[in-house]
Protein backbone atom coordinates (compact mmCIF):
# COMPACT_ATOMS: atom_id res chain seq x y z
CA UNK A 1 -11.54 12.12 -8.06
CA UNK A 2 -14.05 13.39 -10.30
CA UNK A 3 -13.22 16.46 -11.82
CA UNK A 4 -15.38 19.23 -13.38
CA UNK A 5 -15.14 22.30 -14.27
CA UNK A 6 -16.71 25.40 -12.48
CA UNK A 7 -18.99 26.57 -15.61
CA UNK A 8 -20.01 23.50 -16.05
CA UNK A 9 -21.12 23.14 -12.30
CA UNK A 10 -22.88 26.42 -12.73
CA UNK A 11 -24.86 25.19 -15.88
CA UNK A 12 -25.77 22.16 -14.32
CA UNK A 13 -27.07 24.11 -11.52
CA UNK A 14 -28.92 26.50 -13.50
CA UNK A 15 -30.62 23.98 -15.09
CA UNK A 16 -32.56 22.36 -12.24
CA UNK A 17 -35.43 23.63 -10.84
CA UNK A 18 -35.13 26.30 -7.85
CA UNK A 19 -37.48 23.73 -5.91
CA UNK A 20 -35.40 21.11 -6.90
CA UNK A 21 -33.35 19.16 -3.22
CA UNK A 22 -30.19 19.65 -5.09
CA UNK A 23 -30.38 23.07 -6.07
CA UNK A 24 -28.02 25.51 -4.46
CA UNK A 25 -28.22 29.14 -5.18
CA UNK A 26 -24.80 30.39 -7.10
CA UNK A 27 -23.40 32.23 -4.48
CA UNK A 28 -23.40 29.29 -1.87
CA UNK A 29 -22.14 27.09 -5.06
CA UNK A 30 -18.93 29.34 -6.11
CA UNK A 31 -17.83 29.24 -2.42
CA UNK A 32 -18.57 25.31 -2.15
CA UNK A 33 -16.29 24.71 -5.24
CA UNK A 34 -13.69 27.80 -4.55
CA UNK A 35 -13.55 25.84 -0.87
CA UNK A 36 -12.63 22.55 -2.73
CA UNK A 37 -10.07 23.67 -5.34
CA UNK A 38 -8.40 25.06 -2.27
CA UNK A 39 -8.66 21.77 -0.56
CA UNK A 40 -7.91 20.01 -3.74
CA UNK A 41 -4.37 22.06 -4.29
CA UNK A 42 -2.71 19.85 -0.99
CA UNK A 43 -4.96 16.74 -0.93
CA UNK A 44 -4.40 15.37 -4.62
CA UNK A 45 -0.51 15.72 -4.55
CA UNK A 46 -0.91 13.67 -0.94
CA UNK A 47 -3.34 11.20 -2.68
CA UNK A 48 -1.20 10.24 -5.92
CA UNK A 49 1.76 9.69 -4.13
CA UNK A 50 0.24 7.25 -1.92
CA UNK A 51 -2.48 5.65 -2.99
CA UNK A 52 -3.73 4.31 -6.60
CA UNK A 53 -5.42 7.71 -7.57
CA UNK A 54 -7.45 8.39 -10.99
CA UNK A 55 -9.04 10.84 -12.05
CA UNK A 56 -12.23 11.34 -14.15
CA UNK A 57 -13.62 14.02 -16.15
CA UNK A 58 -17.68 14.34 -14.89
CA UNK A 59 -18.10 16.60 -17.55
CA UNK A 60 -18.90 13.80 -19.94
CA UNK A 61 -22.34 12.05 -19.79
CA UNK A 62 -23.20 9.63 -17.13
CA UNK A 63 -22.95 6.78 -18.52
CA UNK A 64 -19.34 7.48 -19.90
CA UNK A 65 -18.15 8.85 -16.56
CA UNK A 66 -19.48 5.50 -14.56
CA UNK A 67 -17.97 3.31 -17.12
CA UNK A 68 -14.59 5.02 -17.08
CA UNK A 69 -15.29 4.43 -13.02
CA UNK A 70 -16.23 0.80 -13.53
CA UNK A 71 -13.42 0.36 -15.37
CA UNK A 72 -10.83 1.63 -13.02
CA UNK A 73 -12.48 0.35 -9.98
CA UNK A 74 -13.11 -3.19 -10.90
CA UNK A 75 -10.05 -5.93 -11.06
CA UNK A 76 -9.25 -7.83 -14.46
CA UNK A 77 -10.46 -11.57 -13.81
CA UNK A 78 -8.84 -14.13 -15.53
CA UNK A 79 -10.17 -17.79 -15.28
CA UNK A 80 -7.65 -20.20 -16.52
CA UNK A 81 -8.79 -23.58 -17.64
CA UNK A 82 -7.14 -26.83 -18.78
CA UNK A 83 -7.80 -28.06 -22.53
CA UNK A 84 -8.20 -30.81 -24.29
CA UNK A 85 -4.64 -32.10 -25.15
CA UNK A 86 -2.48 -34.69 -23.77
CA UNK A 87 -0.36 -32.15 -22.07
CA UNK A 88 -3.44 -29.52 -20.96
CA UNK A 89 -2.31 -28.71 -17.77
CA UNK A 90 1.56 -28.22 -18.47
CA UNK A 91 0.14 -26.01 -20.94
CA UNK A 92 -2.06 -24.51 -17.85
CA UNK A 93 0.90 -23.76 -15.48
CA UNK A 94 2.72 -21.99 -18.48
CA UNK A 95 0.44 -20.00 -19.15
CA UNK A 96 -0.17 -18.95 -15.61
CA UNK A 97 3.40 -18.29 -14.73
CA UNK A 98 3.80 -16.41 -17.69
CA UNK A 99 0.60 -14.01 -17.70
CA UNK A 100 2.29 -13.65 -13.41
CA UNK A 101 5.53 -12.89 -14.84
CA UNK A 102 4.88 -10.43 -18.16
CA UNK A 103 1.63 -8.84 -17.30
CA UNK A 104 1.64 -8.73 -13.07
CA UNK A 105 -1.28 -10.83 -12.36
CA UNK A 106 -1.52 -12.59 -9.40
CA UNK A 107 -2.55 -16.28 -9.52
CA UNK A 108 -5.63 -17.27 -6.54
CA UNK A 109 -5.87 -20.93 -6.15
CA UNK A 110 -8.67 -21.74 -4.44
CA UNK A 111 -7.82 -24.87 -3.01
CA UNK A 112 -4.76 -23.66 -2.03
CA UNK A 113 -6.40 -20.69 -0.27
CA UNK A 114 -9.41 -22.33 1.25
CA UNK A 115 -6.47 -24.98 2.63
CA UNK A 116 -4.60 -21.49 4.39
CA UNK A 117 -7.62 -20.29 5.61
CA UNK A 118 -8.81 -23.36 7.16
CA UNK A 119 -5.72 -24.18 8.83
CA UNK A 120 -5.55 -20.44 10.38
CA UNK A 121 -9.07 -20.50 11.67
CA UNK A 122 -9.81 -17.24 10.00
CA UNK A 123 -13.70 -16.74 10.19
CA UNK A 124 -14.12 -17.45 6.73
CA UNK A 125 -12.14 -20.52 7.53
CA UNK A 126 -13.93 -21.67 10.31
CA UNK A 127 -17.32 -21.38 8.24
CA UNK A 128 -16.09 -23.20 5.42
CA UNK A 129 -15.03 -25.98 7.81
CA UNK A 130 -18.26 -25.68 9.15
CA UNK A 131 -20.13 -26.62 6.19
CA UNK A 132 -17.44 -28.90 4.88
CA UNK A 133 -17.89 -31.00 8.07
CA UNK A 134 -22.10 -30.73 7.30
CA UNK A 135 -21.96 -33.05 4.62
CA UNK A 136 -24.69 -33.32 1.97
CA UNK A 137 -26.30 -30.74 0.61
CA UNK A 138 -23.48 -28.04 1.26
CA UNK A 139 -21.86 -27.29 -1.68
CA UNK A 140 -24.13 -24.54 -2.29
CA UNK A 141 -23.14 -22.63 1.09
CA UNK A 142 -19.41 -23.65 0.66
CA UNK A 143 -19.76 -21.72 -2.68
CA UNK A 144 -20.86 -18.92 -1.36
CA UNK A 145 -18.00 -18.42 1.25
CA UNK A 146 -15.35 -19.14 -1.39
CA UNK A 147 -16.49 -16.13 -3.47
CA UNK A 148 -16.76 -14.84 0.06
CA UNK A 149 -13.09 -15.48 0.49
CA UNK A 150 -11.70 -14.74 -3.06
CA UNK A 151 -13.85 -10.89 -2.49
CA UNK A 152 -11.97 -10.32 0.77
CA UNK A 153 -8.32 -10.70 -1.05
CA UNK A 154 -9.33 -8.90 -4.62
CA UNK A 155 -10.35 -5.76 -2.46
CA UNK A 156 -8.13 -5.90 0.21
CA UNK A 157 -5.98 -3.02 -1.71
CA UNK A 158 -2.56 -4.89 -1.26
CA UNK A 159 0.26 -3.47 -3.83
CA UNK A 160 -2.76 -1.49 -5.31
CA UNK A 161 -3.00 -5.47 -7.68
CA UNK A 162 -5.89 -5.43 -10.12
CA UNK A 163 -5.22 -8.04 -12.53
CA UNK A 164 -5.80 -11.89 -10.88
CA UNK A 165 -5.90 -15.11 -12.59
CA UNK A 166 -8.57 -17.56 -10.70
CA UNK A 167 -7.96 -21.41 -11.11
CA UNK A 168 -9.74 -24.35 -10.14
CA UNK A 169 -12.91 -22.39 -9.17
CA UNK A 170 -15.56 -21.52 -10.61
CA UNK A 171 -16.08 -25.09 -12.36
CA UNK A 172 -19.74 -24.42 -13.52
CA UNK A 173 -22.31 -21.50 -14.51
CA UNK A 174 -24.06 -21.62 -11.54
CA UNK A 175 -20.78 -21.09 -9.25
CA UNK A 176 -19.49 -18.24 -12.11
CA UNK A 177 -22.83 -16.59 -11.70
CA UNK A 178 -22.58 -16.83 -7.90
CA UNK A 179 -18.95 -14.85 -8.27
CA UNK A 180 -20.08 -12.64 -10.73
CA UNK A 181 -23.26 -11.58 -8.55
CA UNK A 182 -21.22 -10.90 -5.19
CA UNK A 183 -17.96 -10.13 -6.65
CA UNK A 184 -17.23 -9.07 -9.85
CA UNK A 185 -17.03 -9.78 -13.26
CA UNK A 186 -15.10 -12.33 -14.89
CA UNK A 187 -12.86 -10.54 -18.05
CA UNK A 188 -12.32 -13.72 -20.02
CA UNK A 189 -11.58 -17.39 -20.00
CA UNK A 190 -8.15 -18.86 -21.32
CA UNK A 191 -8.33 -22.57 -22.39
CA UNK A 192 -4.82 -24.01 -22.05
CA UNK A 193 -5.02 -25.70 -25.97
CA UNK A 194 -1.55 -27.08 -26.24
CA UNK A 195 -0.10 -28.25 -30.02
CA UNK A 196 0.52 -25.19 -31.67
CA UNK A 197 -1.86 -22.44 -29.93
CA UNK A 198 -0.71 -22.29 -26.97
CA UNK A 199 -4.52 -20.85 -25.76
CA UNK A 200 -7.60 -19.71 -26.34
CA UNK A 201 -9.50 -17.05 -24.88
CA UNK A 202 -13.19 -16.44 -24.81
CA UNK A 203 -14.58 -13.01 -23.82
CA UNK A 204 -17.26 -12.95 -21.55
CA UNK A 205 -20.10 -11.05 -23.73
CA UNK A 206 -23.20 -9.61 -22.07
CA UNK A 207 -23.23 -12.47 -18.86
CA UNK A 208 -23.08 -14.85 -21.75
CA UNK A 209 -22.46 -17.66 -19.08
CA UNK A 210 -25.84 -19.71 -19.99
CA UNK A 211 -25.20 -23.48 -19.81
CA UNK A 212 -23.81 -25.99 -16.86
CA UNK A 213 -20.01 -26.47 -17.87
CA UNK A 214 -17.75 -23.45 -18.21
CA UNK A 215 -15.59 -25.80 -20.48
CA UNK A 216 -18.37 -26.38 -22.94
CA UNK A 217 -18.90 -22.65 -24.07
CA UNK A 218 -16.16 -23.72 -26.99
């Protein structure tokens, strides 16, 4: 819900142009936003108690407003990767089950979820068997219906989950930028170090995802 304040509606108002499509005279405007506090009095008890309702001030500048929007709209993407140490992927699971268990995040294994969705013939299933069974040249197409896949079950709403850890895809900057483009942003990568840091985490900075390997931004 966006919320703002009646004056502040007015002086908006007042400050367009009379000719201007979105100008509404302030008689017409009172009774628009009179009708929708009265509206507002039984739907936003209704919506917090059953759905994952936020609400922002509008009364800030743009920009602020659609970044506080951004921010609760979009999941937290994790992308796990194994180090270089002896025991990297130990370190991996550990990390995994712990981030699951102490900060809610869900884990999404895409092999492990392209294998369920192949073997129940979902659409997405059936496609990605399709190309599979193509042979050369289809890795592009089978990368686009895995983000295809992994967009479905980030926005599908369940438990209201925001917070997902990805492993085992993407691999490389072209498939992170494919994710990225037609999903959503990935918050940071965690190298699984071992030895005595247990990880390492690199914040993605301004689509700072510029050469082949994902592994060799450290």
């Amino acid at each position: 819900a966006l919320e703002c304040s009646k004056d502040v509606c007015q002086e908006r108002m007042t400050a367009l142009a009379q000719t201007d499509n979105s100008y509404q005279p302030s008689a017409i405007l009172s009774k628009r936003i009179r009708q929708y506090n009265e509206n507002a009095q039984r739907l936003m008890p209704y919506l917090k108690s059953q759905c994952n309702f936020k609400s922002i001030s509008s009364e800030q500048n743009f920009d602020q407003a659609f970044n506080q929007l951004c921010t609760s709209v979009e999941p937290t993407i994790l992308l796990v990767r194994p180090g270089g140490c002896d025991n990297a992927y130990e370190k991996k699971t550990q990390i995994i089950e712990e981030l699951k268990k102490t900060q809610g995040f869900q884990e999404l294994n895409v092999f492990s979820l392209i294998k369920e969705e192949t073997e129940r013939h979902t659409a997405v299933g059936n496609e990605i068997n399709e190309q599979i069974s193509a042979g050369k040249d289809y890795q592009r197409d089978l990368d686009h219906l895995i983000v295809k896949m992994l967009k479905k079950i980030i926005y599908s709403g369940i438990e209201c989950n925001n917070k997902f850890i990805l492993t085992d895809f993407p691999d490389t900057i072209k498939q992170a930028q494919e994710f990225e483009k037609e999903c959503c942003k990935i918050t940071a990568v965690i190298f699984a170090a071992g030895g005595d840091d247990s990880q390492t985490t690199v914040d993605i900075v301004d689509n700072g995802l510029s050469i082949e390997s994902i592994d060799s931004l450290l």
